[in-house]
Protein backbone atom coordinates (compact mmCIF):
# COMPACT_ATOMS: atom_id res chain seq x y z
CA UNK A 1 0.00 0.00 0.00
CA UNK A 2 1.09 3.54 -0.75
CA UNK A 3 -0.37 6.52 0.87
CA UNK A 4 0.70 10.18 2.24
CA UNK A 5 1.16 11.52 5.37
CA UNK A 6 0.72 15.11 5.80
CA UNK A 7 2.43 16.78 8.75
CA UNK A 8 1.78 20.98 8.57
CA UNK A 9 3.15 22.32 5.57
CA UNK A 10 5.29 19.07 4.96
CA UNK A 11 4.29 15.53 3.42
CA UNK A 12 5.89 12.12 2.79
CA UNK A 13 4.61 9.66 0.15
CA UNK A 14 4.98 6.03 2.13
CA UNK A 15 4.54 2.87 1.11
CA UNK A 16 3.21 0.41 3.84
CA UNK A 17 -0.25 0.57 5.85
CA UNK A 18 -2.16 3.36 6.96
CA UNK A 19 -0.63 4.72 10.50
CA UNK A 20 -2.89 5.03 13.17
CA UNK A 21 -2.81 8.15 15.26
CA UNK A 22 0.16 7.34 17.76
CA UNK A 23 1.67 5.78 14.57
CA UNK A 24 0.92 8.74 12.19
CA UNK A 25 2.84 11.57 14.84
CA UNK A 26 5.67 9.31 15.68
CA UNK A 27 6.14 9.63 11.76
CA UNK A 28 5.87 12.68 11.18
CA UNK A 29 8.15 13.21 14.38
CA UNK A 30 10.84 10.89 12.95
CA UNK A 31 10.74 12.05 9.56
CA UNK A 32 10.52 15.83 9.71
CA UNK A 33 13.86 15.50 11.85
CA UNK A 34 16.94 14.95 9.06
CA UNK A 35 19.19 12.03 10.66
CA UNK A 36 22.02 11.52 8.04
CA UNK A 37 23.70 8.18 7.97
CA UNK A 38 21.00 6.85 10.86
CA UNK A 39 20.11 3.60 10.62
CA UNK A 40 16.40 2.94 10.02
CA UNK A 41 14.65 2.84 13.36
CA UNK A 42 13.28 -1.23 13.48
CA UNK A 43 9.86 0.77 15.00
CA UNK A 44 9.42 1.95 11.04
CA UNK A 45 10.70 -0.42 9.33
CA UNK A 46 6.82 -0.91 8.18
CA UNK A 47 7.12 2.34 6.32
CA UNK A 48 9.48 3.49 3.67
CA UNK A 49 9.64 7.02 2.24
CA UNK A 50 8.99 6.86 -1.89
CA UNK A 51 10.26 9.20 -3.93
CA UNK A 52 8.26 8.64 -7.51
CA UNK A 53 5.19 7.72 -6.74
CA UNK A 54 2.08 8.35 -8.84
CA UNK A 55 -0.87 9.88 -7.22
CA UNK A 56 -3.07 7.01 -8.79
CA UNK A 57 -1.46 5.18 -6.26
CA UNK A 58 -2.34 6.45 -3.53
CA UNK A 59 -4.88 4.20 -1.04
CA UNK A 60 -4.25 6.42 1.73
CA UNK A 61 -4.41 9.46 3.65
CA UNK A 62 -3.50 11.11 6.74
CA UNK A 63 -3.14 14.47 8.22
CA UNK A 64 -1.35 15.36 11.32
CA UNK A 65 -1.30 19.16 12.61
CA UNK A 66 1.86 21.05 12.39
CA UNK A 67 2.65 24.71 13.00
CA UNK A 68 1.37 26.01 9.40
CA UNK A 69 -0.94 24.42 7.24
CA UNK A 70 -0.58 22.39 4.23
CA UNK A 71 0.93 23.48 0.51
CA UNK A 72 -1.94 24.33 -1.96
CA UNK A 73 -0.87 21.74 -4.21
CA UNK A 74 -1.07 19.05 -1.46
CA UNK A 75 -4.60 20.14 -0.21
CA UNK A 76 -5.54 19.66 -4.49
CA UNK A 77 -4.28 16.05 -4.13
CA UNK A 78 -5.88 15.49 -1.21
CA UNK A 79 -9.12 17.18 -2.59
CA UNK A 80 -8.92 14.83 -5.47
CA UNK A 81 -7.90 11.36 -3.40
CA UNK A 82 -11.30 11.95 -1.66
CA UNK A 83 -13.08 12.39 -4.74
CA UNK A 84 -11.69 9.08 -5.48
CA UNK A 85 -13.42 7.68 -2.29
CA UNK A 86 -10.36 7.65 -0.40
CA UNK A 87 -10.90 8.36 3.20
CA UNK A 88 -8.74 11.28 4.33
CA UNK A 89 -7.78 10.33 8.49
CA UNK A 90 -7.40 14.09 10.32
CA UNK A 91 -5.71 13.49 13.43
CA UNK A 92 -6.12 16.49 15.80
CA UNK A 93 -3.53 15.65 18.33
CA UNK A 94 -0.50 18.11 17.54
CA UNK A 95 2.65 16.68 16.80
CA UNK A 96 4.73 17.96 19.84
């Protein structure tokens, strides 16, 4: 599965399952946070960030509050992945 996590004004296309909510801020948490040369943590190793991705592959959504709110172009794809019937998750808990 391939879906997007939203995180403010940031976003990561991921492939693997749809995060829950304590799933979904750790995330955003560990990704937002550059770690060069870091090993991958073994609590993500469900998750890995894509890079080319199309949007027609996309099965999943989820938005976690950050300090600003998300890019115009990622509230269009998320406009259009719930046209598609896709079920956008909005998590309210802030991030930290």
């Amino acid at each position: 599965m391939v879906g997007i996590l939203v995180h403010g004004n940031n976003h990561f296309i991921l492939g693997g399952p749809r995060p829950d909510q304590p799933e979904a801020v750790a995330l955003a948490r560990h990704f937002s946070l550059i770690q060069i040369g870091a090993p991958a943590a073994a609590t993500f190793e469900k998750w890995q960030i894509r890079d080319k991705e199309f949007r027609e592959n996309l099965e999943w959504a989820v938005v976690v509050p950050g300090e600003r709110g998300a890019s115009p172009g990622v509230l269009e794809l998320l406009v259009e992945l719930e046209a598609r019937g896709i079920e956008i998750e909005k998590y309210t808990t802030p991030c930290w």
